[in-house]
C-alpha atoms as a PDB file:
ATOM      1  CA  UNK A   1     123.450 115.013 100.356  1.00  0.00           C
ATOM      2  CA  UNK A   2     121.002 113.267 102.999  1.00  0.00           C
ATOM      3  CA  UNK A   3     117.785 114.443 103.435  1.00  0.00           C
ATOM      4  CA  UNK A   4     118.841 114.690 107.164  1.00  0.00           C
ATOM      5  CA  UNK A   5     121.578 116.981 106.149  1.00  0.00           C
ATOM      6  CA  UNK A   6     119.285 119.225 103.824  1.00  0.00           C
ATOM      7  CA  UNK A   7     117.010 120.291 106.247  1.00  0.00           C
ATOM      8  CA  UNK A   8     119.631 120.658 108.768  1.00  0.00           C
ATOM      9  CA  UNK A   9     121.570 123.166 106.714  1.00  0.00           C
ATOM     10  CA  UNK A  10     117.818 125.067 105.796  1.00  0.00           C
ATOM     11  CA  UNK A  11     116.915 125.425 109.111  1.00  0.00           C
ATOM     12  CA  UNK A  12     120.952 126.875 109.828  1.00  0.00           C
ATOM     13  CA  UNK A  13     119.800 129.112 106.929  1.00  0.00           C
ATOM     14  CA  UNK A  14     116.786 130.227 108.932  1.00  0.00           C
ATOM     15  CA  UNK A  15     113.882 128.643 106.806  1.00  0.00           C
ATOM     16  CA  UNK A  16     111.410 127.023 108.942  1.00  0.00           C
ATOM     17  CA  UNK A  17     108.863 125.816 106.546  1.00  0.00           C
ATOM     18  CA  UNK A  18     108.937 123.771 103.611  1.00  0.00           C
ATOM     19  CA  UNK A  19     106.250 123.939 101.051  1.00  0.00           C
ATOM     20  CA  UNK A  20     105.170 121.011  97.834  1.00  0.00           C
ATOM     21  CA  UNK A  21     103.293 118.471  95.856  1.00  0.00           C
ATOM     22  CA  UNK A  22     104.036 115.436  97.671  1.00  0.00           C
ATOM     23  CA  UNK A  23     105.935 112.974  95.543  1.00  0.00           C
ATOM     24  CA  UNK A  24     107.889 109.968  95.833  1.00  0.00           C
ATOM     25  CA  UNK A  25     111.195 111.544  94.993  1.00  0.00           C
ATOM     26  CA  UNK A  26     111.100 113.628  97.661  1.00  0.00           C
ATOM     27  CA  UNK A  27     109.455 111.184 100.463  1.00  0.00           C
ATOM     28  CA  UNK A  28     113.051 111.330 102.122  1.00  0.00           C
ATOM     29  CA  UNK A  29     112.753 114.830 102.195  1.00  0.00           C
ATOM     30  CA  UNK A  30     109.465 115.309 103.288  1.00  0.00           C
ATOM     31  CA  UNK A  31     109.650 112.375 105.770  1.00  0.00           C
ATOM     32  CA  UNK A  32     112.447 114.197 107.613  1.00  0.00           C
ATOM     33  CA  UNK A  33     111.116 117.653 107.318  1.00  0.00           C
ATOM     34  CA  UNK A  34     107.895 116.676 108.920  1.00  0.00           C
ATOM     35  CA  UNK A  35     109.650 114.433 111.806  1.00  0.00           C
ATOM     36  CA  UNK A  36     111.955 117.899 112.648  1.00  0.00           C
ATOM     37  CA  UNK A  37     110.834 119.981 115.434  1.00  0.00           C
ATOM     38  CA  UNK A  38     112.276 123.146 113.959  1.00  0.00           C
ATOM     39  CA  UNK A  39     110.999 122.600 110.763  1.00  0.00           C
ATOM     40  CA  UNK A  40     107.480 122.589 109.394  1.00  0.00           C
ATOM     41  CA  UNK A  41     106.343 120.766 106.008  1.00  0.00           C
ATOM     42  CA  UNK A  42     102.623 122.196 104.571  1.00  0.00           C
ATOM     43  CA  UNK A  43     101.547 119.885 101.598  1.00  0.00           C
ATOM     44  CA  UNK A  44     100.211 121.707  98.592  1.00  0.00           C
ATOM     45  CA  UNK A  45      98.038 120.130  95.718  1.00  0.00           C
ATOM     46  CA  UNK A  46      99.671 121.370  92.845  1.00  0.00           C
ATOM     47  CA  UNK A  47     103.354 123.393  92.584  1.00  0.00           C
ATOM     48  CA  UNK A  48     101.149 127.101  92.309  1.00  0.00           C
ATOM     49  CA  UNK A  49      99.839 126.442  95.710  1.00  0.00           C
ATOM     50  CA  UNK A  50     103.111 125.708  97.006  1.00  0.00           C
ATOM     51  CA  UNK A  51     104.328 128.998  96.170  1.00  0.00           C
ATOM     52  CA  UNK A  52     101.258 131.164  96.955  1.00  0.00           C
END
């Protein structure tokens, strides 16, 4: 599944932020969450934070 298509379906699911430790795994992800207008990424420093 695409990034693209990810944060398509979570925003259909009615999440509108995205929280985590920023990592180059996930740079697809993030990239495209943060470039959405209906969907908001907040970086966290470790995976607690992201939670919280």
């Amino acid at each position: 599944m695409s990034a693209e298509t990810f944060v398509a379906e979570l925003v259909r699911a009615g999440f509108g932020i995205i929280s985590g430790v920023p990592c180059s795994y996930l740079t697809a992800l993030i990239n495209t969450a943060i470039a959405a207008d209906d969907m908001r990424y907040v970086g966290a420093a470790n995976e607690g934070d992201a939670l919280a």
